[in-house]
N, C-alpha and C. Protein backbone atom coordinates (compact mmCIF):
# COMPACT_ATOMS: atom_id res chain seq x y z
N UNK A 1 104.18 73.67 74.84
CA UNK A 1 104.67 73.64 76.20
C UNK A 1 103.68 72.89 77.07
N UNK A 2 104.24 72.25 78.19
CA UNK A 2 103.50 71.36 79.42
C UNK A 2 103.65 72.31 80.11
N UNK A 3 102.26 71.83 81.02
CA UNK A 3 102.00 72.15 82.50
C UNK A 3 103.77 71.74 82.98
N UNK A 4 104.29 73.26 83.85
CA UNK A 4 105.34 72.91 84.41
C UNK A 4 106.93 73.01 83.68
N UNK A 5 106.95 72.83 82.23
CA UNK A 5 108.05 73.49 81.83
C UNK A 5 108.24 74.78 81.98
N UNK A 6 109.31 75.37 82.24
CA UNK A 6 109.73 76.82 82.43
C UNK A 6 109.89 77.31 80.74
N UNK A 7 109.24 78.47 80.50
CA UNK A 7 109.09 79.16 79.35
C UNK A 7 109.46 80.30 79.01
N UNK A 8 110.39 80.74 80.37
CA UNK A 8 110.63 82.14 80.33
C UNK A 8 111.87 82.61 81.68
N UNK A 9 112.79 83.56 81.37
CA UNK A 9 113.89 83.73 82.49
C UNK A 9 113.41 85.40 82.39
N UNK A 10 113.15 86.33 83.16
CA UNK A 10 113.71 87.57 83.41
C UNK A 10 113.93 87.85 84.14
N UNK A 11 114.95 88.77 83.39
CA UNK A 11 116.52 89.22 84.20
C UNK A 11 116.76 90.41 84.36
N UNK A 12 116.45 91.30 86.11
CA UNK A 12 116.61 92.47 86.15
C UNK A 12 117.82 93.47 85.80
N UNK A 13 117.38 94.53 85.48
CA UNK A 13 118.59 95.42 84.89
C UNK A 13 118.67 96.80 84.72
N UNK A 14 119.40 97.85 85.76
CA UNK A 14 119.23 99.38 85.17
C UNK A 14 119.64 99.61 83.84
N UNK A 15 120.67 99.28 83.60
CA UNK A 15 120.88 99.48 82.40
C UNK A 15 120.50 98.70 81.58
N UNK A 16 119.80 98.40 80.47
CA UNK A 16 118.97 97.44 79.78
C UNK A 16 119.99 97.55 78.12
N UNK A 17 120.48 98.21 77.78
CA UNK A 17 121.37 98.76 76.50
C UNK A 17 122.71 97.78 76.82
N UNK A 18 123.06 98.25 78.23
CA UNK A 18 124.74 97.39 78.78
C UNK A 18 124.31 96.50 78.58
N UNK A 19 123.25 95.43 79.81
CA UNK A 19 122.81 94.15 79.80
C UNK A 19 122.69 93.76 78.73
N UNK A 20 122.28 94.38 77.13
CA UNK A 20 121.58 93.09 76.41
C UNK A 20 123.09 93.16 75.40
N UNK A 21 124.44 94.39 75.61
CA UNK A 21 125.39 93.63 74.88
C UNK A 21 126.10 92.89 76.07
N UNK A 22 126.05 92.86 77.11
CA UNK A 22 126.74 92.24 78.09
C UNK A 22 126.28 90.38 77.62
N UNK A 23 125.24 90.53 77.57
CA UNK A 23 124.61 89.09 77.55
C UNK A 23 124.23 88.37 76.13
N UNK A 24 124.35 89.45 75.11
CA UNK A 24 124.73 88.97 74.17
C UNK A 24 126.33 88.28 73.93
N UNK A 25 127.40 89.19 74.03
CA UNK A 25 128.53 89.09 73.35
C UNK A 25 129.25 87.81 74.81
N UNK A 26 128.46 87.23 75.75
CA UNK A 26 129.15 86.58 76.54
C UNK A 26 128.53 85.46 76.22
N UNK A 27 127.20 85.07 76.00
CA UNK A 27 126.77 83.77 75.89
C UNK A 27 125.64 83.70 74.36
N UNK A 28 126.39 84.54 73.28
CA UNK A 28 125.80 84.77 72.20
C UNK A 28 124.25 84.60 71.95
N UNK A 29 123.48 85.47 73.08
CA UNK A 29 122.05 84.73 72.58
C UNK A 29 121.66 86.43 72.00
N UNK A 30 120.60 85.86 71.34
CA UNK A 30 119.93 87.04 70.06
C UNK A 30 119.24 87.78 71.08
N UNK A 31 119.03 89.20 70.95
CA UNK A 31 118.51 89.80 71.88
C UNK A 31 117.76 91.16 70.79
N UNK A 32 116.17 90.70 71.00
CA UNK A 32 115.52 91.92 70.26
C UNK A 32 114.23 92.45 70.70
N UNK A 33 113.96 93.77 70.11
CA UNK A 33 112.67 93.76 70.87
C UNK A 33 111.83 93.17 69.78
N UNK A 34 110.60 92.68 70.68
CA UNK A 34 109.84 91.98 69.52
C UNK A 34 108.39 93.10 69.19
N UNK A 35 107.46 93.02 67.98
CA UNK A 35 106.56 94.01 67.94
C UNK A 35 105.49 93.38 68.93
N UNK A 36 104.72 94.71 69.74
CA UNK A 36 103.95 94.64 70.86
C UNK A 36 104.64 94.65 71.78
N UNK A 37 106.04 94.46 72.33
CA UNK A 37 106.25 94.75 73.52
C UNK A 37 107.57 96.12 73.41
N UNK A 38 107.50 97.42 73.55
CA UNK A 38 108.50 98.44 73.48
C UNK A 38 109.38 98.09 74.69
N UNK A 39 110.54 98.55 74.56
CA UNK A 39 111.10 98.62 75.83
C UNK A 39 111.69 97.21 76.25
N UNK A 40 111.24 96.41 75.80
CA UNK A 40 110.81 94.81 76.67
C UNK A 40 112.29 93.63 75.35
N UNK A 41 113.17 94.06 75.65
CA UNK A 41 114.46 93.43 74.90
C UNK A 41 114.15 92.04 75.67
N UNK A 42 113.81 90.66 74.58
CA UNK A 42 114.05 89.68 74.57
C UNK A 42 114.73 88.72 74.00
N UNK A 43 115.38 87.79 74.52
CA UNK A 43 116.67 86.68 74.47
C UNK A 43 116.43 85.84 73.97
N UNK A 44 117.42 84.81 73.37
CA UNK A 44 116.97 83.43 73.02
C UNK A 44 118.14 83.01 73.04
N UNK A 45 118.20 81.61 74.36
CA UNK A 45 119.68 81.19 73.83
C UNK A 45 119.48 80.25 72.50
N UNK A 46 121.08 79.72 72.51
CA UNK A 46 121.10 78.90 71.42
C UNK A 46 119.73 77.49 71.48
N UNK A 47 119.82 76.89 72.71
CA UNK A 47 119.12 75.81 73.09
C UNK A 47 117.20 76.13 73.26
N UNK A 48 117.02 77.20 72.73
CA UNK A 48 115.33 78.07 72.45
C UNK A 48 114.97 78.52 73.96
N UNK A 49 115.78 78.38 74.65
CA UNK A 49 114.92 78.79 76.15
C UNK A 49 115.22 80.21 75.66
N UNK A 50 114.10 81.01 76.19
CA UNK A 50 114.20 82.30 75.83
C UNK A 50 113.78 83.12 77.13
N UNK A 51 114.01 84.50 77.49
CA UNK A 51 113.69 85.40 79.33
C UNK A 51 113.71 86.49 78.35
N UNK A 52 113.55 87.62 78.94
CA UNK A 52 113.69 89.13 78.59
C UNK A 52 113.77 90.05 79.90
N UNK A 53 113.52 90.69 78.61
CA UNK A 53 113.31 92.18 79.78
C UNK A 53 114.03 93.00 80.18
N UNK A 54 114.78 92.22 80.44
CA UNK A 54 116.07 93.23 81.48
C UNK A 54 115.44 94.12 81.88
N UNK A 55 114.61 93.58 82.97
CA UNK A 55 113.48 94.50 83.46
C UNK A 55 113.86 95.23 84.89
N UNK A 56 113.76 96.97 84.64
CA UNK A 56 114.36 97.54 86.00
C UNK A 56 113.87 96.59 87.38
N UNK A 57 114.99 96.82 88.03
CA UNK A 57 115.15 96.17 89.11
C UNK A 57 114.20 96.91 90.10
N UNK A 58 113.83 96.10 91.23
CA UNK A 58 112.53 97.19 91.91
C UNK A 58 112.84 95.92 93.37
N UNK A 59 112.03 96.61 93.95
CA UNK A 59 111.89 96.19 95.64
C UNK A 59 111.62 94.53 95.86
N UNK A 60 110.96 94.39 94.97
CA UNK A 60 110.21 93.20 94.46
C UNK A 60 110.91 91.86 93.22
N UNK A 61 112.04 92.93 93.13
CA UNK A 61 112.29 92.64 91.65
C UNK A 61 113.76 92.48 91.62
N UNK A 62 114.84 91.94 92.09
CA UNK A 62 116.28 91.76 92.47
C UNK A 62 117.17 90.77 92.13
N UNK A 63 116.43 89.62 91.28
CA UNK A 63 117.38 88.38 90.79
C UNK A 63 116.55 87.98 90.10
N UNK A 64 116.93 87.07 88.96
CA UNK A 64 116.54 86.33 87.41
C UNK A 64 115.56 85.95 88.41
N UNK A 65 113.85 86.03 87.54
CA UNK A 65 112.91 85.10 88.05
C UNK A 65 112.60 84.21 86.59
N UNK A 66 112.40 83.02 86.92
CA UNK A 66 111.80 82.02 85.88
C UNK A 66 110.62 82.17 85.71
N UNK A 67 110.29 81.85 84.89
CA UNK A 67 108.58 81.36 84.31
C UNK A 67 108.02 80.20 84.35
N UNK A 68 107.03 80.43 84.73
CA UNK A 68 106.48 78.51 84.66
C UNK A 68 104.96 78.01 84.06
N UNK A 69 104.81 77.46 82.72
CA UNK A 69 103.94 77.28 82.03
C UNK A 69 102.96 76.65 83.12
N UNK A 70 101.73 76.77 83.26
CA UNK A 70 100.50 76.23 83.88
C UNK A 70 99.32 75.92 83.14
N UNK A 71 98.50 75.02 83.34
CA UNK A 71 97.28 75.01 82.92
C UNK A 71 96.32 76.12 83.33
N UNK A 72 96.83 76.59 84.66
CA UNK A 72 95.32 77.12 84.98
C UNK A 72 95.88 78.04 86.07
N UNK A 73 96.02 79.56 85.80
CA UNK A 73 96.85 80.53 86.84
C UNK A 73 96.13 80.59 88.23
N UNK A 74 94.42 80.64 88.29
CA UNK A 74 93.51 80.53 89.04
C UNK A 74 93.91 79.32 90.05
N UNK A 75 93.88 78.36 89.56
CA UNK A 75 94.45 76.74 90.15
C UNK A 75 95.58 76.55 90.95
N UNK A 76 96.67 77.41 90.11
CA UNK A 76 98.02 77.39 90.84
C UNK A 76 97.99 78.37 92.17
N UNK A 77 97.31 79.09 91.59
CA UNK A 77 97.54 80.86 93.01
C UNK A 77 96.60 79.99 94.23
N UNK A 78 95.86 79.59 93.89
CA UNK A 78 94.67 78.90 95.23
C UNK A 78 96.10 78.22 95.49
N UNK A 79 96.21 76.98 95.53
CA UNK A 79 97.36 76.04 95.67
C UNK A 79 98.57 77.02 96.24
N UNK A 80 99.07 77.84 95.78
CA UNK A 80 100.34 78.69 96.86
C UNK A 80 99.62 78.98 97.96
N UNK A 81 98.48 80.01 97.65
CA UNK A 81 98.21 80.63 99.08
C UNK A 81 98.10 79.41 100.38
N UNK A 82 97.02 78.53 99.70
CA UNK A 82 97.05 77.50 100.32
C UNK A 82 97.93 76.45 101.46
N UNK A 83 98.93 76.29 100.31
CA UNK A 83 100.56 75.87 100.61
C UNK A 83 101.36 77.14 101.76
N UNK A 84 101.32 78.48 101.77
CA UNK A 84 101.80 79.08 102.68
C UNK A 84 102.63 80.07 101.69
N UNK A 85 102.28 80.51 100.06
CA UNK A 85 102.95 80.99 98.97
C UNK A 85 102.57 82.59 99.57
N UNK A 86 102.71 82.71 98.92
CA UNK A 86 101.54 84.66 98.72
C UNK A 86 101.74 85.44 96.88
N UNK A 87 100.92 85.77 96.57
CA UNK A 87 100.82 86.65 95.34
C UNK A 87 101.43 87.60 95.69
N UNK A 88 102.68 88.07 94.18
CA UNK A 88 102.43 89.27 94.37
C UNK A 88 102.59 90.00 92.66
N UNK A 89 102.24 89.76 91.88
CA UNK A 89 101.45 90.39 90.99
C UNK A 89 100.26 89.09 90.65
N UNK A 90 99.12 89.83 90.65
CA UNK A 90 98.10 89.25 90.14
C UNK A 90 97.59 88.63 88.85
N UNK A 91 97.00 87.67 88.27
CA UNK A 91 97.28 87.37 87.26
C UNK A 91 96.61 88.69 85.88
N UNK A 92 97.48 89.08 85.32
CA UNK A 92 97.81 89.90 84.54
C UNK A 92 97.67 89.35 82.45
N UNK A 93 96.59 90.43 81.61
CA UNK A 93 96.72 89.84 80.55
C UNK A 93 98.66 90.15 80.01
N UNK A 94 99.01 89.34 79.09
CA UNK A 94 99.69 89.58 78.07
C UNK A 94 98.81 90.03 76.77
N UNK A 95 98.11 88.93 76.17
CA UNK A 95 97.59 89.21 75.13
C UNK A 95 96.00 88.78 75.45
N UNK A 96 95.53 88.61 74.15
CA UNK A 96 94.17 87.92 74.24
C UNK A 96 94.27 86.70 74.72
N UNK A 97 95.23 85.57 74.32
CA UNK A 97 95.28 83.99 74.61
C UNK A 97 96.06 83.81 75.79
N UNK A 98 96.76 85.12 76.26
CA UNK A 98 97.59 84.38 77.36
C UNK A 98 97.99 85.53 78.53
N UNK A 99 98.00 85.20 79.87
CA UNK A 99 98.46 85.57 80.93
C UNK A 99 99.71 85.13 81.76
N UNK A 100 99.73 86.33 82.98
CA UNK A 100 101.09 85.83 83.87
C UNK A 100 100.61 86.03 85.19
N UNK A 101 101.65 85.66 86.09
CA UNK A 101 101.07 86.39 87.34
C UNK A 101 103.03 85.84 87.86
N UNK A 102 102.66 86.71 89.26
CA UNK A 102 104.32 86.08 90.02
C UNK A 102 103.64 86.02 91.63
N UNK A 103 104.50 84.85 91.77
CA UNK A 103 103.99 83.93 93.09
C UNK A 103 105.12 84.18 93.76
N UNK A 104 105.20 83.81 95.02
CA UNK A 104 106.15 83.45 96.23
C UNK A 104 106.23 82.29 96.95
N UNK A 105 107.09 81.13 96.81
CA UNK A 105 107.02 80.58 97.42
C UNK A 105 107.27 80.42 99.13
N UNK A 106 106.81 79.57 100.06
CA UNK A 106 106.90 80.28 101.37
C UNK A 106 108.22 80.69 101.69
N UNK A 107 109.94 80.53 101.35
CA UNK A 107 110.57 81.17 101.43
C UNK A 107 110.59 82.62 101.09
N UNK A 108 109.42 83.01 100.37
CA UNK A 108 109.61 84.59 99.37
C UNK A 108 110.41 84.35 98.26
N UNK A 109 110.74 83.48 97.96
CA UNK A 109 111.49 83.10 96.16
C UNK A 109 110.34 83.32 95.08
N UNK A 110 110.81 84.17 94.16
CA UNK A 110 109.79 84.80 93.47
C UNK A 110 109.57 83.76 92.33
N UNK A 111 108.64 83.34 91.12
CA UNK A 111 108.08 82.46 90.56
C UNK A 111 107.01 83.09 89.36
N UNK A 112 107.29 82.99 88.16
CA UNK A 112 106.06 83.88 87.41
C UNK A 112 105.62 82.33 87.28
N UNK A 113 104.32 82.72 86.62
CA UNK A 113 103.16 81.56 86.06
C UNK A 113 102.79 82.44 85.04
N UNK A 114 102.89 81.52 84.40
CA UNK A 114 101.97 81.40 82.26
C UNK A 114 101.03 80.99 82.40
N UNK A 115 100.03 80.97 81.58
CA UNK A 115 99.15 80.58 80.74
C UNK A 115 98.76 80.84 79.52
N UNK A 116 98.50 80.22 78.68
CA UNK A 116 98.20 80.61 77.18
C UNK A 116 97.67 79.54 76.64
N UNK A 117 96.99 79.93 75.41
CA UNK A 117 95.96 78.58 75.14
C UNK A 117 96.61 79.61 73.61
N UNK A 118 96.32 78.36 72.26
CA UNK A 118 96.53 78.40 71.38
C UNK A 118 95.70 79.02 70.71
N UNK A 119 95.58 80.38 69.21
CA UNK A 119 94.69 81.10 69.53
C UNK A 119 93.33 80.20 69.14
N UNK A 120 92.93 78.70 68.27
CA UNK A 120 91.82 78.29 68.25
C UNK A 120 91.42 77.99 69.41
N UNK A 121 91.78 77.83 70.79
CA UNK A 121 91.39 77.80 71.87
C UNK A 121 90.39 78.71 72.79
N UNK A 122 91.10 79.58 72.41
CA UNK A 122 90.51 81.32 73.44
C UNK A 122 89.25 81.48 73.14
């Protein structure tokens, strides 16, 4: 992945069981949990873009947010605040090689950021 391709869709949901046959049996994408994340049902359409989650919906949390691969989460968050953005989750591990965080752009349109380095990288 590049700086800037989107790598990720999640898609809020109380019911997470409905949602993943709802969104399976309508636009046939595979929907499983993967090991290391419980709870955390992830997608793949046919075309490899892949989101998860069907992550409860929260105050913060109310429509599909995308993902967006970055070089450098530190780099990007200076650059929103900067720009007139605001944080609002901080950048956060996933694993050892890779993090997230979710931005706002100055409308309040919500925005995750990636990072991950390959594991000979880390």
């Amino acid at each position: 992945m590049a700086h800037g391709d989107i790598t990720h869709i999640d898609i809020p949901a109380a019911d997470k069981a409905a949602q993943t046959e709802f969104y399976g049996a309508i636009f046939g994408w595979q929907i499983a949990e993967h090991p290391g994340y419980p709870g955390y049902p992830m997608w793949q359409a046919p075309n490899k873009v892949s989101g998860g989650g069907f992550e409860t919906p929260s105050e913060n949390f109310t429509h599909p947010r995308p993902n967006v691969e970055v070089d450098s989460i530190d780099d990007v968050v200076a650059e929103v605040v900067a720009r007139g953005g605001a944080v609002v989750v901080p950048k956060s591990p996933i694993s050892e090689t890779s993090w997230w965080a979710v931005i706002t752009d100055p409308e309040g349109y919500q925005m995750g950021v990636y990072q991950g380095s390959e594991p000979d990288e880390a």
